[in-house]
Protein backbone atom coordinates (compact mmCIF):
# COMPACT_ATOMS: atom_id res chain seq x y z
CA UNK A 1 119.06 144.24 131.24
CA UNK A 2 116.36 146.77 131.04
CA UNK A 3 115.66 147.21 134.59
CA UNK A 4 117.63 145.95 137.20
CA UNK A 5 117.07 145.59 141.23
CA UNK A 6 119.72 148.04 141.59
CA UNK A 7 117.72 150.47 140.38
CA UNK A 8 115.03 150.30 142.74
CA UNK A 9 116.10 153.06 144.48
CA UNK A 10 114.51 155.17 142.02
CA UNK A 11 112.11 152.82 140.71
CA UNK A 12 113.35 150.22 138.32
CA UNK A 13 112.65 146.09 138.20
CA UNK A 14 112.19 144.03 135.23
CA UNK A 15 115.79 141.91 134.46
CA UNK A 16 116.86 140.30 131.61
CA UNK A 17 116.80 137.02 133.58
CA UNK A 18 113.60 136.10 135.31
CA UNK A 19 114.07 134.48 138.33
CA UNK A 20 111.43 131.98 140.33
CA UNK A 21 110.09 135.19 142.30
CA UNK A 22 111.65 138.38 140.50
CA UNK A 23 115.40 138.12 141.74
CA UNK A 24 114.94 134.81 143.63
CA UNK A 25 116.29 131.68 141.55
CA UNK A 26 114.95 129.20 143.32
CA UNK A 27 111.25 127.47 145.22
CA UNK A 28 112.55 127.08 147.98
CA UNK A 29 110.67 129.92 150.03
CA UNK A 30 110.90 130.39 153.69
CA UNK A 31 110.26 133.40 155.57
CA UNK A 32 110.65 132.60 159.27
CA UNK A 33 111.17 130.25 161.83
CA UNK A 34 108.87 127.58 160.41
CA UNK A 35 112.28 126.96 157.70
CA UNK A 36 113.95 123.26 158.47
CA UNK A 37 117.05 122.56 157.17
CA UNK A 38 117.53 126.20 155.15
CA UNK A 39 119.09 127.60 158.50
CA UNK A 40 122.73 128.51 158.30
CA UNK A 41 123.87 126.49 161.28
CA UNK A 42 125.50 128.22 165.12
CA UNK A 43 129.17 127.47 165.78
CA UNK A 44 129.69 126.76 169.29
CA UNK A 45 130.33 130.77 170.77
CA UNK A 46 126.76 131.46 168.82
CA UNK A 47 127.78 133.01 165.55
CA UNK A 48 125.99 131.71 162.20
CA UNK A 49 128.69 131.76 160.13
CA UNK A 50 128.15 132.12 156.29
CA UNK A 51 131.15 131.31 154.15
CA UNK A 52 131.83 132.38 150.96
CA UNK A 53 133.76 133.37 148.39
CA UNK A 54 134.37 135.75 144.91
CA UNK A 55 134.03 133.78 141.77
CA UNK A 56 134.42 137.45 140.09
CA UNK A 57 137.47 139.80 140.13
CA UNK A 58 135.64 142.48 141.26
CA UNK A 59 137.32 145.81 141.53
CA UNK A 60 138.49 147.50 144.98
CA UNK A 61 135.97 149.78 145.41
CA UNK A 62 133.52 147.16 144.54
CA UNK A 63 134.73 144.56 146.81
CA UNK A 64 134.60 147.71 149.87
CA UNK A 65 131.12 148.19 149.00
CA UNK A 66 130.37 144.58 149.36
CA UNK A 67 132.18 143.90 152.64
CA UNK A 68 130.79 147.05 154.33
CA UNK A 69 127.22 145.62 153.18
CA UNK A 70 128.49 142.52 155.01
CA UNK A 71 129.77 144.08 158.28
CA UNK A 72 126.27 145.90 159.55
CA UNK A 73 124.80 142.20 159.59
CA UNK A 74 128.45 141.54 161.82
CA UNK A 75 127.92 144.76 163.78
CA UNK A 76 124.01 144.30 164.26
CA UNK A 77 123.46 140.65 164.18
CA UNK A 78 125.01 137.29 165.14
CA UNK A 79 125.23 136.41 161.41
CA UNK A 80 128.71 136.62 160.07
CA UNK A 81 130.01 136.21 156.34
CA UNK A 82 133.25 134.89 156.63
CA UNK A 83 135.77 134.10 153.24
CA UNK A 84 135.17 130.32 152.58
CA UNK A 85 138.43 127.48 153.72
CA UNK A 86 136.89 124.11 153.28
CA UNK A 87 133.41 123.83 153.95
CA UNK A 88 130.62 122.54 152.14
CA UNK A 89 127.91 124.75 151.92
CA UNK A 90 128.71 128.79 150.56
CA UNK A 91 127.57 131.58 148.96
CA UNK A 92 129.52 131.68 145.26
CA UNK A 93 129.34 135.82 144.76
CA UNK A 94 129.69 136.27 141.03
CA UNK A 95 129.49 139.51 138.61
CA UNK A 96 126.80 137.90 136.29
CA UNK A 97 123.50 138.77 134.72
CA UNK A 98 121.77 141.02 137.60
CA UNK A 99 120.87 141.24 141.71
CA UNK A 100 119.78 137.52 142.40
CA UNK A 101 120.05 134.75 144.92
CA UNK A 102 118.73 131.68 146.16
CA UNK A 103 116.54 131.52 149.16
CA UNK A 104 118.17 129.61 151.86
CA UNK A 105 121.26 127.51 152.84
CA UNK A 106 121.08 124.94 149.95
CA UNK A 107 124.43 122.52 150.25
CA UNK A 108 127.23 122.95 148.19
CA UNK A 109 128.03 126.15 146.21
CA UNK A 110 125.28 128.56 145.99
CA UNK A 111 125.21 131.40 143.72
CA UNK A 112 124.47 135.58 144.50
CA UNK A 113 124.56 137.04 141.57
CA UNK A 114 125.96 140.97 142.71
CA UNK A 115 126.48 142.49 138.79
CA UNK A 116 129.20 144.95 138.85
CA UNK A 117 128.19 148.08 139.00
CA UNK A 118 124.67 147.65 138.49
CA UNK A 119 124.22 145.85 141.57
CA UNK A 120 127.17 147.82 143.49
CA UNK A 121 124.39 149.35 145.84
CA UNK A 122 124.36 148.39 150.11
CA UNK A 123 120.81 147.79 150.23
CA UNK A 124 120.99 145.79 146.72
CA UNK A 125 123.83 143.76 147.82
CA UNK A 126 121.88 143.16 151.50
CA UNK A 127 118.63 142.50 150.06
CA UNK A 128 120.60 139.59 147.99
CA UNK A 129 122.20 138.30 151.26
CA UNK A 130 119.09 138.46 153.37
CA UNK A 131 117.91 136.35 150.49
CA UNK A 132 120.29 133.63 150.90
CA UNK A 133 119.90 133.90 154.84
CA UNK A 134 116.12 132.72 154.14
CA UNK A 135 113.86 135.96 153.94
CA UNK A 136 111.65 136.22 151.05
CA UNK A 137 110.06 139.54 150.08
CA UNK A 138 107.38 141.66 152.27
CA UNK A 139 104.82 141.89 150.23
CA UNK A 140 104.94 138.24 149.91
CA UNK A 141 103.39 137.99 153.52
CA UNK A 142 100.10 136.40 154.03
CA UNK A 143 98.99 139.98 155.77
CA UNK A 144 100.00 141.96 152.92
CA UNK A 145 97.15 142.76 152.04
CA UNK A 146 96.52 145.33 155.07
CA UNK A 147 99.02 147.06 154.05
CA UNK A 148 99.08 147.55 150.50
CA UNK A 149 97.21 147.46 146.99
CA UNK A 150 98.87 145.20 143.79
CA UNK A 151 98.11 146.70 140.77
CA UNK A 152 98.04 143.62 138.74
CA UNK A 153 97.05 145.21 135.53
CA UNK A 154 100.11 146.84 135.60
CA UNK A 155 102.59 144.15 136.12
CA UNK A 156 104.99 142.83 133.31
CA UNK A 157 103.91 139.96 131.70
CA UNK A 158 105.54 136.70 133.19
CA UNK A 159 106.57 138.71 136.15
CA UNK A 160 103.32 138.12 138.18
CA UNK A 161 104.50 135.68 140.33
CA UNK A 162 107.33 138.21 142.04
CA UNK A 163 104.10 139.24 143.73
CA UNK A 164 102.57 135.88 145.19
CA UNK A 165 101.87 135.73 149.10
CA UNK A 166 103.78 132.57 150.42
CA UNK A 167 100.99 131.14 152.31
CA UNK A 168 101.87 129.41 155.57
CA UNK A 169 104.59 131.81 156.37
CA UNK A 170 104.77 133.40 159.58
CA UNK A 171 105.90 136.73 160.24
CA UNK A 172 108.36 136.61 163.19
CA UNK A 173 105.38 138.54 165.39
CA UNK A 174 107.09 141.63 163.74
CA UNK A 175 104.65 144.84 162.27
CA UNK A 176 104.60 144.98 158.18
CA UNK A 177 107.80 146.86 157.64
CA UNK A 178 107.30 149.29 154.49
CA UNK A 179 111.52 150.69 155.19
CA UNK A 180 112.24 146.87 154.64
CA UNK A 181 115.33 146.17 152.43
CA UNK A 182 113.24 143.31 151.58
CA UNK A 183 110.16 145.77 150.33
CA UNK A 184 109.28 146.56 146.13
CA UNK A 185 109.39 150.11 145.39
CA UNK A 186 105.81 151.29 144.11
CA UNK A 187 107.11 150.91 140.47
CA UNK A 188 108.44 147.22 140.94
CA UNK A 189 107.86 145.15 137.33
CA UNK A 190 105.67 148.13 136.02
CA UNK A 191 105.00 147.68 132.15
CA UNK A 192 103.88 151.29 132.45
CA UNK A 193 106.68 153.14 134.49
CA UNK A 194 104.61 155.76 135.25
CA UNK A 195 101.94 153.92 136.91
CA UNK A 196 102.84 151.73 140.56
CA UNK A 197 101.93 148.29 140.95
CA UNK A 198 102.39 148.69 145.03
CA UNK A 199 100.09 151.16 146.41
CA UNK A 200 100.29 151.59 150.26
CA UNK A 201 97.08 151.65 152.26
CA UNK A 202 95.48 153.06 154.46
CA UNK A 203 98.47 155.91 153.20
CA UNK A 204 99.24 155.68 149.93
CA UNK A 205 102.08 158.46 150.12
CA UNK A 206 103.73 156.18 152.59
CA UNK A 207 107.43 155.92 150.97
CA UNK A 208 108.30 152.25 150.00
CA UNK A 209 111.30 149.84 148.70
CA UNK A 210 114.66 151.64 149.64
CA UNK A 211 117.83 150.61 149.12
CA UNK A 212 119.77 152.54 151.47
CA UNK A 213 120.38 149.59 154.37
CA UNK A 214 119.01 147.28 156.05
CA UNK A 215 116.19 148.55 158.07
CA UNK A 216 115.69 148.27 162.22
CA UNK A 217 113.02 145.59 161.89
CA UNK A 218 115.33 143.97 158.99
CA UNK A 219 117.90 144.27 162.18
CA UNK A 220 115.46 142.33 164.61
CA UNK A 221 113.75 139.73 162.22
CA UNK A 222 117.15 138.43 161.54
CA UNK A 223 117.78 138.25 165.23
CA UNK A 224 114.65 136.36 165.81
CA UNK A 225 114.95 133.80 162.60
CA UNK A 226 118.26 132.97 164.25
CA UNK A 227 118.19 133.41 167.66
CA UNK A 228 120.35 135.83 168.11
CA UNK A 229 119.66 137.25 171.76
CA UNK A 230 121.16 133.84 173.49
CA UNK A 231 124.45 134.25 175.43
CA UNK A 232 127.99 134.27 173.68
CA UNK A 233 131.30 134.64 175.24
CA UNK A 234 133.35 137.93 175.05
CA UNK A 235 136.63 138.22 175.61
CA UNK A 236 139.09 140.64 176.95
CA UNK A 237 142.50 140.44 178.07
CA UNK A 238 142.69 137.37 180.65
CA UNK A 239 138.55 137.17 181.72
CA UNK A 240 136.31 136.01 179.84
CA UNK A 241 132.14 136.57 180.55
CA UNK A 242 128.72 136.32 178.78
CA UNK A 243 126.60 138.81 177.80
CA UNK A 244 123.14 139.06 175.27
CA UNK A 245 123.55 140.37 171.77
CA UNK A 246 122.68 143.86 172.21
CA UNK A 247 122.81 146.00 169.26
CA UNK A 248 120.65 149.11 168.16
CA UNK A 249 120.70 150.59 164.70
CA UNK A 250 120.14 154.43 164.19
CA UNK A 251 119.16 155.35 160.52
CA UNK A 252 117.60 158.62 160.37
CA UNK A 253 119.26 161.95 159.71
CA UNK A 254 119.49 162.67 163.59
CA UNK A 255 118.30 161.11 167.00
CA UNK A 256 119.24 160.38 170.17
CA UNK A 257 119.86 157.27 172.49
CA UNK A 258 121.12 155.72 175.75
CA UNK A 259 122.79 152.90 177.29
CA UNK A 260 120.03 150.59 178.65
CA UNK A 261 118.63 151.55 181.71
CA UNK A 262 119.71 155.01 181.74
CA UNK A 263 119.93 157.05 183.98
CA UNK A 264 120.52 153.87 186.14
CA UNK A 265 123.73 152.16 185.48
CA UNK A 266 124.71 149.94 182.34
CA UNK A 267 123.91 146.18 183.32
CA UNK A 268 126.85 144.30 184.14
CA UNK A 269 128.77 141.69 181.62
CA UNK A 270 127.40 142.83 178.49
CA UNK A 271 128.59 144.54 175.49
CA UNK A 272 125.87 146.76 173.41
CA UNK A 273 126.54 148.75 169.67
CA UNK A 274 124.95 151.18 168.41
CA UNK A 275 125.48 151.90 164.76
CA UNK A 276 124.66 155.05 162.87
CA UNK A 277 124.07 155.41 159.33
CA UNK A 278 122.84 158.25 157.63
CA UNK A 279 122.04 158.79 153.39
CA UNK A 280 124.59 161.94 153.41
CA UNK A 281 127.09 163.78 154.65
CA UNK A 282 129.18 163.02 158.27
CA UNK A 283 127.76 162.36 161.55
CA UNK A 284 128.52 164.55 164.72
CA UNK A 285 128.30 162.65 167.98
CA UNK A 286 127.81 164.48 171.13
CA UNK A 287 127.96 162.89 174.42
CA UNK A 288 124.95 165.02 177.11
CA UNK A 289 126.15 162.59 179.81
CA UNK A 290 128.65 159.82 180.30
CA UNK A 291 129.92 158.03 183.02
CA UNK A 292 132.58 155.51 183.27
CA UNK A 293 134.57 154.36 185.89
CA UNK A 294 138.67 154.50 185.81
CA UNK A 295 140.70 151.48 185.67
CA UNK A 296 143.51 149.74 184.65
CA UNK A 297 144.12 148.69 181.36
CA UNK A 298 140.24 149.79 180.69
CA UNK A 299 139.80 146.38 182.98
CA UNK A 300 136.13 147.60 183.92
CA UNK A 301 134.98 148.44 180.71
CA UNK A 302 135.24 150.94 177.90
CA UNK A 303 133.60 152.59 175.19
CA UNK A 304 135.00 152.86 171.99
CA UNK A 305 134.10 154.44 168.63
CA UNK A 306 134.41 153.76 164.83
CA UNK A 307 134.72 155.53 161.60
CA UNK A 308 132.36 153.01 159.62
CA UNK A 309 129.95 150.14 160.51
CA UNK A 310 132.03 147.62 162.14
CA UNK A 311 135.15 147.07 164.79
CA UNK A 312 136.89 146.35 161.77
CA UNK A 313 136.98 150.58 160.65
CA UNK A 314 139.49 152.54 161.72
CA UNK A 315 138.92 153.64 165.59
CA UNK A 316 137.95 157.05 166.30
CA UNK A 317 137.70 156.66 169.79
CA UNK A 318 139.70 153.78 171.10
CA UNK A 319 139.07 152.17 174.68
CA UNK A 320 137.93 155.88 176.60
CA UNK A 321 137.82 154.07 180.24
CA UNK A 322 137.49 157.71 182.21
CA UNK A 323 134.86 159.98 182.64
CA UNK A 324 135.62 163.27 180.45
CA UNK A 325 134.22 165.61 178.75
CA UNK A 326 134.32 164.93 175.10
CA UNK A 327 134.12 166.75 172.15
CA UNK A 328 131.28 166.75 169.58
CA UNK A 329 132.78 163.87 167.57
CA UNK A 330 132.43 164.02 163.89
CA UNK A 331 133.55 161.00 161.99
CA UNK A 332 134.62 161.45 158.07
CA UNK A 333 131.63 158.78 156.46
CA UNK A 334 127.86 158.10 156.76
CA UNK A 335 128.34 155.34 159.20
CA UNK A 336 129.34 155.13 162.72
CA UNK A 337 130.07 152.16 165.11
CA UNK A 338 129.70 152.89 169.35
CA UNK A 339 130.75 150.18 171.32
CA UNK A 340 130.35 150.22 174.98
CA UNK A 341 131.33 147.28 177.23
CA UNK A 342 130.95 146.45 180.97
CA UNK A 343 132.57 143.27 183.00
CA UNK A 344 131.17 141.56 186.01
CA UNK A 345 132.56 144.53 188.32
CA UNK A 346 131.42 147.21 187.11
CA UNK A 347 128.64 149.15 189.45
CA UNK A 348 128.35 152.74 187.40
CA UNK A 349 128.10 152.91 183.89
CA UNK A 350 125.98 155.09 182.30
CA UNK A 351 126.11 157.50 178.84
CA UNK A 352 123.46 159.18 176.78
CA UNK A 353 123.69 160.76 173.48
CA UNK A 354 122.65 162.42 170.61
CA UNK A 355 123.95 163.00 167.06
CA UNK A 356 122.98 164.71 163.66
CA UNK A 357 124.12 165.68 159.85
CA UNK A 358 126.75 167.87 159.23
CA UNK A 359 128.68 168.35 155.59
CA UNK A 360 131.87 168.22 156.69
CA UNK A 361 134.69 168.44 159.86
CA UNK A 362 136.40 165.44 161.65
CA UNK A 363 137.45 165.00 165.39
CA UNK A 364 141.35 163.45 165.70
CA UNK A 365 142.70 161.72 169.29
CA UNK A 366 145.49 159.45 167.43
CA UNK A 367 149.35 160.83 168.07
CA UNK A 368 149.72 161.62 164.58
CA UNK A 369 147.36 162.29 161.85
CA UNK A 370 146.35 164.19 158.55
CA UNK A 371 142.79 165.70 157.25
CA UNK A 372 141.94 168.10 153.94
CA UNK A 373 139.54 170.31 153.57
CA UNK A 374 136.41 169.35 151.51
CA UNK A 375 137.03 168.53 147.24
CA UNK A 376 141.13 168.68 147.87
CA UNK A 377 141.97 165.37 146.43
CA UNK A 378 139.39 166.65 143.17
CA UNK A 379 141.42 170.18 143.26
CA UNK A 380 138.36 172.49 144.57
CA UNK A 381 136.66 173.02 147.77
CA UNK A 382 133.12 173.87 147.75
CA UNK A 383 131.10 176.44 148.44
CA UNK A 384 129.35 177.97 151.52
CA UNK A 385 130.91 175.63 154.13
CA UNK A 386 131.28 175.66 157.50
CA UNK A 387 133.38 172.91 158.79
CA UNK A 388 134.78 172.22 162.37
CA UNK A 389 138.03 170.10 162.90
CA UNK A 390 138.76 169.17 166.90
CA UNK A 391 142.35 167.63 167.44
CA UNK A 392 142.50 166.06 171.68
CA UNK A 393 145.84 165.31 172.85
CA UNK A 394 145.93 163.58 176.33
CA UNK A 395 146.32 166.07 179.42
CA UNK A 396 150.10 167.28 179.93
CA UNK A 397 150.50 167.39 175.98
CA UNK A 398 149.91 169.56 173.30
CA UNK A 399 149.58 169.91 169.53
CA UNK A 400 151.88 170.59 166.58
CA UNK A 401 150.52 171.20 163.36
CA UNK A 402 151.54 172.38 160.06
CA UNK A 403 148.80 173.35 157.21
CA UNK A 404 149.16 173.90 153.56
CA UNK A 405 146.66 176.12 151.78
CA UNK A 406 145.24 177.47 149.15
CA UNK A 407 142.47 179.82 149.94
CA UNK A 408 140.67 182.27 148.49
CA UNK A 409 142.53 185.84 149.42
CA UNK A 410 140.37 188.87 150.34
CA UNK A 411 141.01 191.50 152.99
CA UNK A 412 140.81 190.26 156.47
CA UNK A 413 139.99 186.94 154.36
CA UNK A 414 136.58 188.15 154.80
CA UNK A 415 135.80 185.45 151.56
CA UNK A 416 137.08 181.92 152.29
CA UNK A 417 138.79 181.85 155.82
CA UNK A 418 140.37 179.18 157.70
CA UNK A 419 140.39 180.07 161.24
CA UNK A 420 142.77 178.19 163.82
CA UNK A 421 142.32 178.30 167.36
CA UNK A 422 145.73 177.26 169.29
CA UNK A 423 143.88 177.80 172.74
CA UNK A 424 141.25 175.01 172.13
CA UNK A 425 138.23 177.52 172.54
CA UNK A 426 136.50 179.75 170.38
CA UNK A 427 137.08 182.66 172.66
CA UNK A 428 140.77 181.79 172.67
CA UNK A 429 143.83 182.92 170.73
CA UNK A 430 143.27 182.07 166.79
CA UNK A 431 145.04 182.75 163.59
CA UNK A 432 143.07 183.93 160.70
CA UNK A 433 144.62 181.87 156.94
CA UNK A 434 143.66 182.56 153.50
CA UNK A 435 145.55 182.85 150.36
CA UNK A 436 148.68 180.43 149.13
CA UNK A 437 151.13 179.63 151.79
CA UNK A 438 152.46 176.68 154.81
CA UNK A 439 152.60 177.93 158.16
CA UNK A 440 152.93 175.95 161.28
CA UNK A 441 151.83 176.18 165.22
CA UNK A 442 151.85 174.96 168.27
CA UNK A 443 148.54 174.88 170.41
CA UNK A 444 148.53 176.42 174.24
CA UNK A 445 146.47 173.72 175.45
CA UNK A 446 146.00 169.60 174.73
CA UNK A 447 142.71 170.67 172.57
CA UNK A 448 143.18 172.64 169.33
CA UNK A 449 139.82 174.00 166.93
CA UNK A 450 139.89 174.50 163.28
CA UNK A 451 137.21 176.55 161.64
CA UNK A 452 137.05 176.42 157.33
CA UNK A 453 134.20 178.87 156.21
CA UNK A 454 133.82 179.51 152.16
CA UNK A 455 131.25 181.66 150.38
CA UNK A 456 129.12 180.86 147.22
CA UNK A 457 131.49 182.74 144.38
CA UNK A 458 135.43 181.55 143.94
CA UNK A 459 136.57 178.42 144.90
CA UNK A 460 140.65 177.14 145.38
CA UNK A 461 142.24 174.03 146.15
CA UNK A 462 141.96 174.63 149.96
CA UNK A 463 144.22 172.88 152.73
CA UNK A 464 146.06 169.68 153.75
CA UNK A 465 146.48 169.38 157.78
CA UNK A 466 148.83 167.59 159.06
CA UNK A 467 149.92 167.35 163.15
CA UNK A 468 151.37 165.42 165.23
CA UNK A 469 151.26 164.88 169.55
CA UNK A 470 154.41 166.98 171.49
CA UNK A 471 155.77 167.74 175.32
């Protein structure tokens, strides 16, 4: 393969294999709502559920790529890709010849073709699957051309029709979308790679074809081609209620957000996400104002918060049903999952937010737990950090931990320094740690801060945390 989809990212698109339309394998186009019988069908609670299954033994960081690909449409949508038992129609995911799919339900087995690791990408992998939902491309819209240029003199021979408009489609009443998942880069099936066969108008600097995620009108034109905003049922404990899909995606480097309605209270019976994704580094969430009310068993609603894109990651934050002050929480990957639910009784619910980019830290409320610093499982830290670590025990409790290091040594470790403050504040108590040694300590308070700072020059192994929740 010469260039392959899962290149795009940098600018890459002409494949061994020539599909129908580029990586589409099939004529079956549809693009909206106007589709009949391409539709993955509702089950009964509202879900479209899409089975299907490995044909490929793909390896366990591939297969983690994949199903985190799968769980933002889970988190964000009402589509769900579930592993296939007996029905008829499926997707068929196979390691073969490049990034393609079919357009569509079809009947029976259908193939996506996700090439390991050429294809082992999140936006590749969801570009595929919005395929075989029933999106075609952007620029194949019948407005295109308002919004950008084809070069057609510098296409690929026999790859001119990856650039047709599908006439007839409609476009969901949703603006051209140039962050789509769905968009060419400007280089897509250039013969000369140095020349763009997409130019954006009126701007042509206007940046084009990533591969990083789905985008936020990706988000909604998947809600609209299947409905997703009707009621569904919810469950917890012993009630059961409806509420509206309600689900926000947050993919720049920072930003800020709400609970609907605020500063008035969070409607009641509903359940809304919010999922944050960022290209690098870990997210820091910090609650400005929250508000929810106490009650048993979290029987009024809760808000909860996970390491990754989906209920399925490991909780962060499980079921806070009290109003606190909270920590900046800073999870340990680019992707963050806020849940916040309300029942029918509920009259004052209410939280905004905001979050940004850090390199490194982590925030800890389980009873027992471990963290490193930075590069320890590669044998190096790096250099010129500044990472905060925040371990909560519930009130009445306190922390022990013990902490193995390896840190540069200077005088006053005025280097690399590891500073640990057993009061919970900054102007609190502390211990100052570098060199080679264990030590261990007990906090004052049910909140305990870790500070690791490093410098530019010499760089050690660093330090492995581990605590656990004490009387």
């Amino acid at each position: 393969m010469t260039r392959r989809e899962a290149g795009m990212k940098t600018g890459l698109n002409v494949s061994e294999r020539q599909g129908i339309n580029g990586d589409i394998l099939n004529l079956k186009v549809i693009y909206t709502l106007g589709c009949q019988g391409c539709l993955w069908p509702k089950s009964e609670n509202g879900n479209v559920l899409v089975p299907y299954i490995f044909v490929s033994n793909y390896s366990y960081d591939h297969l983690n790529v994949i199903r985190n690909a799968m769980q933002e449409f889970e988190s964000l949508t009402c589509v769900r890709f579930v592993p296939r038992s007996e029905e008829l129609a499926y997707l068929s995911i196979i390691s073969s010849d490049g990034c393609l799919s079919v357009v569509g339900r079809l009947g029976g087995a259908q193939a996506v073709q996700l090439e390991a690791p050429g294809c082992m990408f999140r936006g590749v992998i969801q570009h595929e699957l919005n395929h075989a939902l029933g999106f075609y491309h952007e620029i194949s819209r019948p407005d295109r051309d308002k919004y950008i240029i084809i070069n057609y003199e510098n296409i690929a021979p026999g790859f001119e029709s990856a650039f047709d408009v599908v006439y007839g489609a409609q476009n969901l009443s949703l603006e051209y979308d140039y962050d789509s998942v769905m968009h060419f880069n400007m280089y897509a099936y250039a013969e000369k790679s140095s020349l763009p066969t997409i130019i954006p108008t009126p701007n042509p600097n206007v940046a084009i074809g990533q591969r990083d995620g789905l985008s936020v009108l990706d988000v909604e034109a998947i809600k609209r081609l299947y409905n997703c905003t009707e009621d569904v049922i919810f469950s917890y404990f012993s009630f059961f209620f409806l509420t509206d899909v309600c689900s926000t995606l947050l993919n720049t480097p920072s930003g800020t957000f709400s609970s609907p309605n605020y500063p008035f209270n969070f409607p009641n019976n509903i359940r809304c996400v919010w999922l944050i994704r960022i290209q690098n580094g870990q997210i820091s969430l910090t609650f400005n104002d929250i508000n929810i009310p106490d009650s048993i068993a979290c029987i009024s609603g809760y808000i909860t918060i996970y390491d990754g894109p989906s209920i399925n990651s490991p909780p962060i934050l499980q079921k806070l049903c009290v109003s606190i002050q909270l920590p900046a929480i800073i999870g340990s990957t680019t992707q963050m999952l806020i849940e916040f639910v309300s029942n029918n009784d509920t009259t004052s619910m209410r939280f905004s937010a905001s979050y940004k980019t850090v390199p490194c830290g982590g925030t800890y409320f389980s009873l027992v737990d471990d963290f490193t610093s930075p590069g320890y499982s590669s044998g190096s830290y790096y250099s010129n950090l500044d990472c905060n670590y925040t371990i909560n025990a519930p009130a009445g409790y306190k922390i022990s931990l013990t902490i193995s290091f390896d840190i540069e040594p200077g005088l006053q470790c005025r280097y690399d320094t590891l500073l640990v403050y057993t009061s919970g504040t900054i102007n609190g108590s502390k211990r100052t740690l570098c060199g080679i040694n264990t030590v261990s300590t007990t906090s004052e308070s049910n909140v305990m801060l870790l500070n690791f700072q490093t410098d530019a020059y010499t760089q050690r192994l660093g330090f492995f945390a581990q605590y656990y929740i004490c009387k």
